[in-house]
N, C-alpha and C. Protein backbone atom coordinates (compact mmCIF):
# COMPACT_ATOMS: atom_id res chain seq x y z
N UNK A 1 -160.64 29.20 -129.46
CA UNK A 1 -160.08 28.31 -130.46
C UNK A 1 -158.67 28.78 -130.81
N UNK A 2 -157.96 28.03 -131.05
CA UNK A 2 -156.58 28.11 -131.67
C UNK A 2 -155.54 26.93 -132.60
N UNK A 3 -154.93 27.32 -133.20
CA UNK A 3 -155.11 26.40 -133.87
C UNK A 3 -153.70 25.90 -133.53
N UNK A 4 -153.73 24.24 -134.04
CA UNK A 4 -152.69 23.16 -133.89
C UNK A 4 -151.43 23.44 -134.36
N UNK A 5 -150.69 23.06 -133.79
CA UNK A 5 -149.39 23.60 -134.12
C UNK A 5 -148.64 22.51 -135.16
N UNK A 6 -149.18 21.33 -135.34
CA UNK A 6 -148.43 20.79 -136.46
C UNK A 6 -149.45 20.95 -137.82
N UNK A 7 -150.79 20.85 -137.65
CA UNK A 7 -151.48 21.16 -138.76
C UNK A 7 -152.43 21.86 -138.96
N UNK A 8 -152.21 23.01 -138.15
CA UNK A 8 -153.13 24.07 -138.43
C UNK A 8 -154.60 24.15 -138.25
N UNK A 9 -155.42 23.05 -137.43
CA UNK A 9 -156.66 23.08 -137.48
C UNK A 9 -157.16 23.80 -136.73
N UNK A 10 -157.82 24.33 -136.10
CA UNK A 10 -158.38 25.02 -135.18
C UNK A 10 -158.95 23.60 -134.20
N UNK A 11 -158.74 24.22 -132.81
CA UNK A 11 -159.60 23.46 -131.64
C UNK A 11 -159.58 23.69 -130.50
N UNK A 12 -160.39 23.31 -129.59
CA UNK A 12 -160.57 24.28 -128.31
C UNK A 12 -159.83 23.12 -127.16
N UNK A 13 -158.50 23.88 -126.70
CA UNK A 13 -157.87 23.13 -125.82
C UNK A 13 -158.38 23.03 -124.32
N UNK A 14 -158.63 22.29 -123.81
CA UNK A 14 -158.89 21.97 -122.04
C UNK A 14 -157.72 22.55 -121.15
N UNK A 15 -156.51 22.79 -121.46
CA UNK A 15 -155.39 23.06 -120.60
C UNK A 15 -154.60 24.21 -121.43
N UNK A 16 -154.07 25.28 -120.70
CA UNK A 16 -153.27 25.94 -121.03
C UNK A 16 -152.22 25.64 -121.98
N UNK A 17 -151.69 24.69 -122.02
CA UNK A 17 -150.78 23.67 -122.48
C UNK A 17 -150.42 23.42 -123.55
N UNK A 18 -152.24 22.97 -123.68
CA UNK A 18 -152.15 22.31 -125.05
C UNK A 18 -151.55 23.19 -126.40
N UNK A 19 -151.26 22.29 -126.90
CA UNK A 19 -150.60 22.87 -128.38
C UNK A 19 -151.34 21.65 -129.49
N UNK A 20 -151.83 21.25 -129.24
CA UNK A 20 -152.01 20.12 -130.22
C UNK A 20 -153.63 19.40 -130.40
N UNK A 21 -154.02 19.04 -131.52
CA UNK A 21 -155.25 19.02 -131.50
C UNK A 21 -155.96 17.61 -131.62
N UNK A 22 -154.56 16.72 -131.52
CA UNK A 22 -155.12 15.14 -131.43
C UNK A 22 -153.74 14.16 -131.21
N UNK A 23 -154.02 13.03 -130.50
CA UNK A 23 -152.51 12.57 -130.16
C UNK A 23 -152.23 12.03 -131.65
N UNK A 24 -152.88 11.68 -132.55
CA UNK A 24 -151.83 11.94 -133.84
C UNK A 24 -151.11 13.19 -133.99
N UNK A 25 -151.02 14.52 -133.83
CA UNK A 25 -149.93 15.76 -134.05
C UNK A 25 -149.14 15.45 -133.12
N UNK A 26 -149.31 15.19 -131.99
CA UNK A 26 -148.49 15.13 -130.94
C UNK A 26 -147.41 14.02 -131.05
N UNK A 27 -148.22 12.95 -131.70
CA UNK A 27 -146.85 12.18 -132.45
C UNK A 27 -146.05 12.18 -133.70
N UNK A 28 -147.04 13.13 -134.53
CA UNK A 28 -146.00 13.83 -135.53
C UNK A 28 -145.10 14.88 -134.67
N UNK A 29 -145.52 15.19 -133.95
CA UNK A 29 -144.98 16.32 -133.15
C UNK A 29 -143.26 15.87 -133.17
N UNK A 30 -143.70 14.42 -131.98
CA UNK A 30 -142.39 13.68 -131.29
C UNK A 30 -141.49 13.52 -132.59
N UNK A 31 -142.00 12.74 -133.49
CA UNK A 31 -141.04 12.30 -134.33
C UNK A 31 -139.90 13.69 -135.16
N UNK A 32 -141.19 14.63 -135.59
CA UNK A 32 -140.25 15.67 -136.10
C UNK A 32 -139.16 16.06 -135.59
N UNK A 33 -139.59 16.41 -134.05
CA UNK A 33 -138.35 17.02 -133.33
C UNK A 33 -136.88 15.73 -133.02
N UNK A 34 -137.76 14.42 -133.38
CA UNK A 34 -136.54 13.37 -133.00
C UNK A 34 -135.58 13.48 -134.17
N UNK A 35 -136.42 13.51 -135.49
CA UNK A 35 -136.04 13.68 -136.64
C UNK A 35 -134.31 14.70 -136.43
N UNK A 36 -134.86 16.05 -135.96
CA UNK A 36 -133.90 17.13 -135.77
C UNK A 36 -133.05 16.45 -135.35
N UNK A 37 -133.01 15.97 -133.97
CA UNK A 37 -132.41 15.57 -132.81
C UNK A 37 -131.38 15.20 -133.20
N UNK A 38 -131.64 13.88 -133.95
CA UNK A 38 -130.62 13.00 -134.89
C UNK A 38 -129.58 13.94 -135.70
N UNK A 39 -130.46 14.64 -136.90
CA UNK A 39 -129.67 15.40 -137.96
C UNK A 39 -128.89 16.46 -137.47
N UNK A 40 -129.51 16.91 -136.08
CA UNK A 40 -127.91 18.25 -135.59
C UNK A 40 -126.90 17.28 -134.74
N UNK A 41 -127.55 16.20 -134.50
CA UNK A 41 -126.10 15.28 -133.92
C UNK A 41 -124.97 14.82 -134.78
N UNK A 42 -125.98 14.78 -136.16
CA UNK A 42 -124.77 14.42 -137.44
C UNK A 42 -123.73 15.48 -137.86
N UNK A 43 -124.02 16.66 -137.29
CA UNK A 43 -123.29 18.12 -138.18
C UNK A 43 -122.07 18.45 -137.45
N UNK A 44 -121.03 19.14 -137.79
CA UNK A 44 -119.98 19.26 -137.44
C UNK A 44 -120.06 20.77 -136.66
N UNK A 45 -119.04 21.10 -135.79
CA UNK A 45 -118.91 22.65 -135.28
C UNK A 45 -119.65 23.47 -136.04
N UNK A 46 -119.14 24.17 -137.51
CA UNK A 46 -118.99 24.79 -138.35
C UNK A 46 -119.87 24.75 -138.86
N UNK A 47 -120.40 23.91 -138.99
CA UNK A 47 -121.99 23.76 -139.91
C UNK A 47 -123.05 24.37 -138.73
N UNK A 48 -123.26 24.18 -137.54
CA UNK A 48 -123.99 24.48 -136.33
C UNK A 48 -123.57 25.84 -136.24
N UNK A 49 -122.09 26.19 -136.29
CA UNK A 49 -122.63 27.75 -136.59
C UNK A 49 -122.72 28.85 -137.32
N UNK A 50 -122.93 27.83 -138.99
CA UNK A 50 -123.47 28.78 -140.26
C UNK A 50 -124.73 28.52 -139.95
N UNK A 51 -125.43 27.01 -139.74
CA UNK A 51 -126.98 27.63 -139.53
C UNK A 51 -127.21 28.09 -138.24
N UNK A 52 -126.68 28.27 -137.23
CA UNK A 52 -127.31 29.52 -136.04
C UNK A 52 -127.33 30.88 -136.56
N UNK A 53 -125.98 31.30 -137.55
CA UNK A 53 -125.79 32.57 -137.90
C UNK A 53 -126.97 32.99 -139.33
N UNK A 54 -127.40 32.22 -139.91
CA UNK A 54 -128.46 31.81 -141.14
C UNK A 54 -129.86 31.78 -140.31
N UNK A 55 -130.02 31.70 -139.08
CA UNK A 55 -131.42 31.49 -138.32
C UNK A 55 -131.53 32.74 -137.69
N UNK A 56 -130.42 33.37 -136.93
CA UNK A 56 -130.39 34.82 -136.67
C UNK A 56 -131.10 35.56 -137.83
N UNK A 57 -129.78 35.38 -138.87
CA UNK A 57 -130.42 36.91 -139.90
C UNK A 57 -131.90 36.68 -140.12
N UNK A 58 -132.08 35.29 -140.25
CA UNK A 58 -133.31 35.32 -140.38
C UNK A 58 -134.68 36.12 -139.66
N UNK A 59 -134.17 35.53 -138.47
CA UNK A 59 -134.91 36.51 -137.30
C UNK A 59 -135.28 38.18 -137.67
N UNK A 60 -133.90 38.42 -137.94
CA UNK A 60 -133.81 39.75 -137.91
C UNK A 60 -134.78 40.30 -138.96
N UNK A 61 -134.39 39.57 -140.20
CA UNK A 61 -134.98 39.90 -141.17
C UNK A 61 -136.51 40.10 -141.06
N UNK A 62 -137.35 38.83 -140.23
CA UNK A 62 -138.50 38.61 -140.08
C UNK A 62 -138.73 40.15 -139.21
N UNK A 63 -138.53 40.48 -138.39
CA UNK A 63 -138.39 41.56 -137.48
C UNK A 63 -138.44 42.57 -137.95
N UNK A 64 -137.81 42.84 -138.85
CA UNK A 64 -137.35 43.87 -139.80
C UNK A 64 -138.68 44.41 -140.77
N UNK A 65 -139.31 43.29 -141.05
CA UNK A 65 -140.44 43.00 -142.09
C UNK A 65 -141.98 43.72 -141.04
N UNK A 66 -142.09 43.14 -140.02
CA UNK A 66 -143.35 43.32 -138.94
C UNK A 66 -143.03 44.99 -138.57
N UNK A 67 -141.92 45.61 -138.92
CA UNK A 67 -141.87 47.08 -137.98
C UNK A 67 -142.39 47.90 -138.76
């Protein structure tokens, strides 16, 4: 068992693959990421790379936290 990646349920996937536990997530899935798609097409240089540099520290931070 493992669980769904948009809502957390637990379920037993048939394929390596799977990430998802019903083609409803899988179409929340689509839309979320279209959602993105759109909103980093709207952003300018500068903005793309305060939040890359804001997603790093983040990283780090998370990283930082697990050691």
């Amino acid at each position: 068992m493992q669980p769904c990646c948009v809502c957390g349920e637990p379920f037993a996937p048939t394929n390596r693959k799977h990430r998802h536990c019903s083609n409803t997530c899988v179409a929340r899935s689509y839309i979320r990421r279209e959602r993105i798609k759109k909103l980093l097409r709207q952003l300018s240089y500068e903005q793309l790379e305060y939040i890359e540099a804001v997603a790093q520290l983040q990283k780090e931070d998370q990283q930082a936290c697990e050691t």
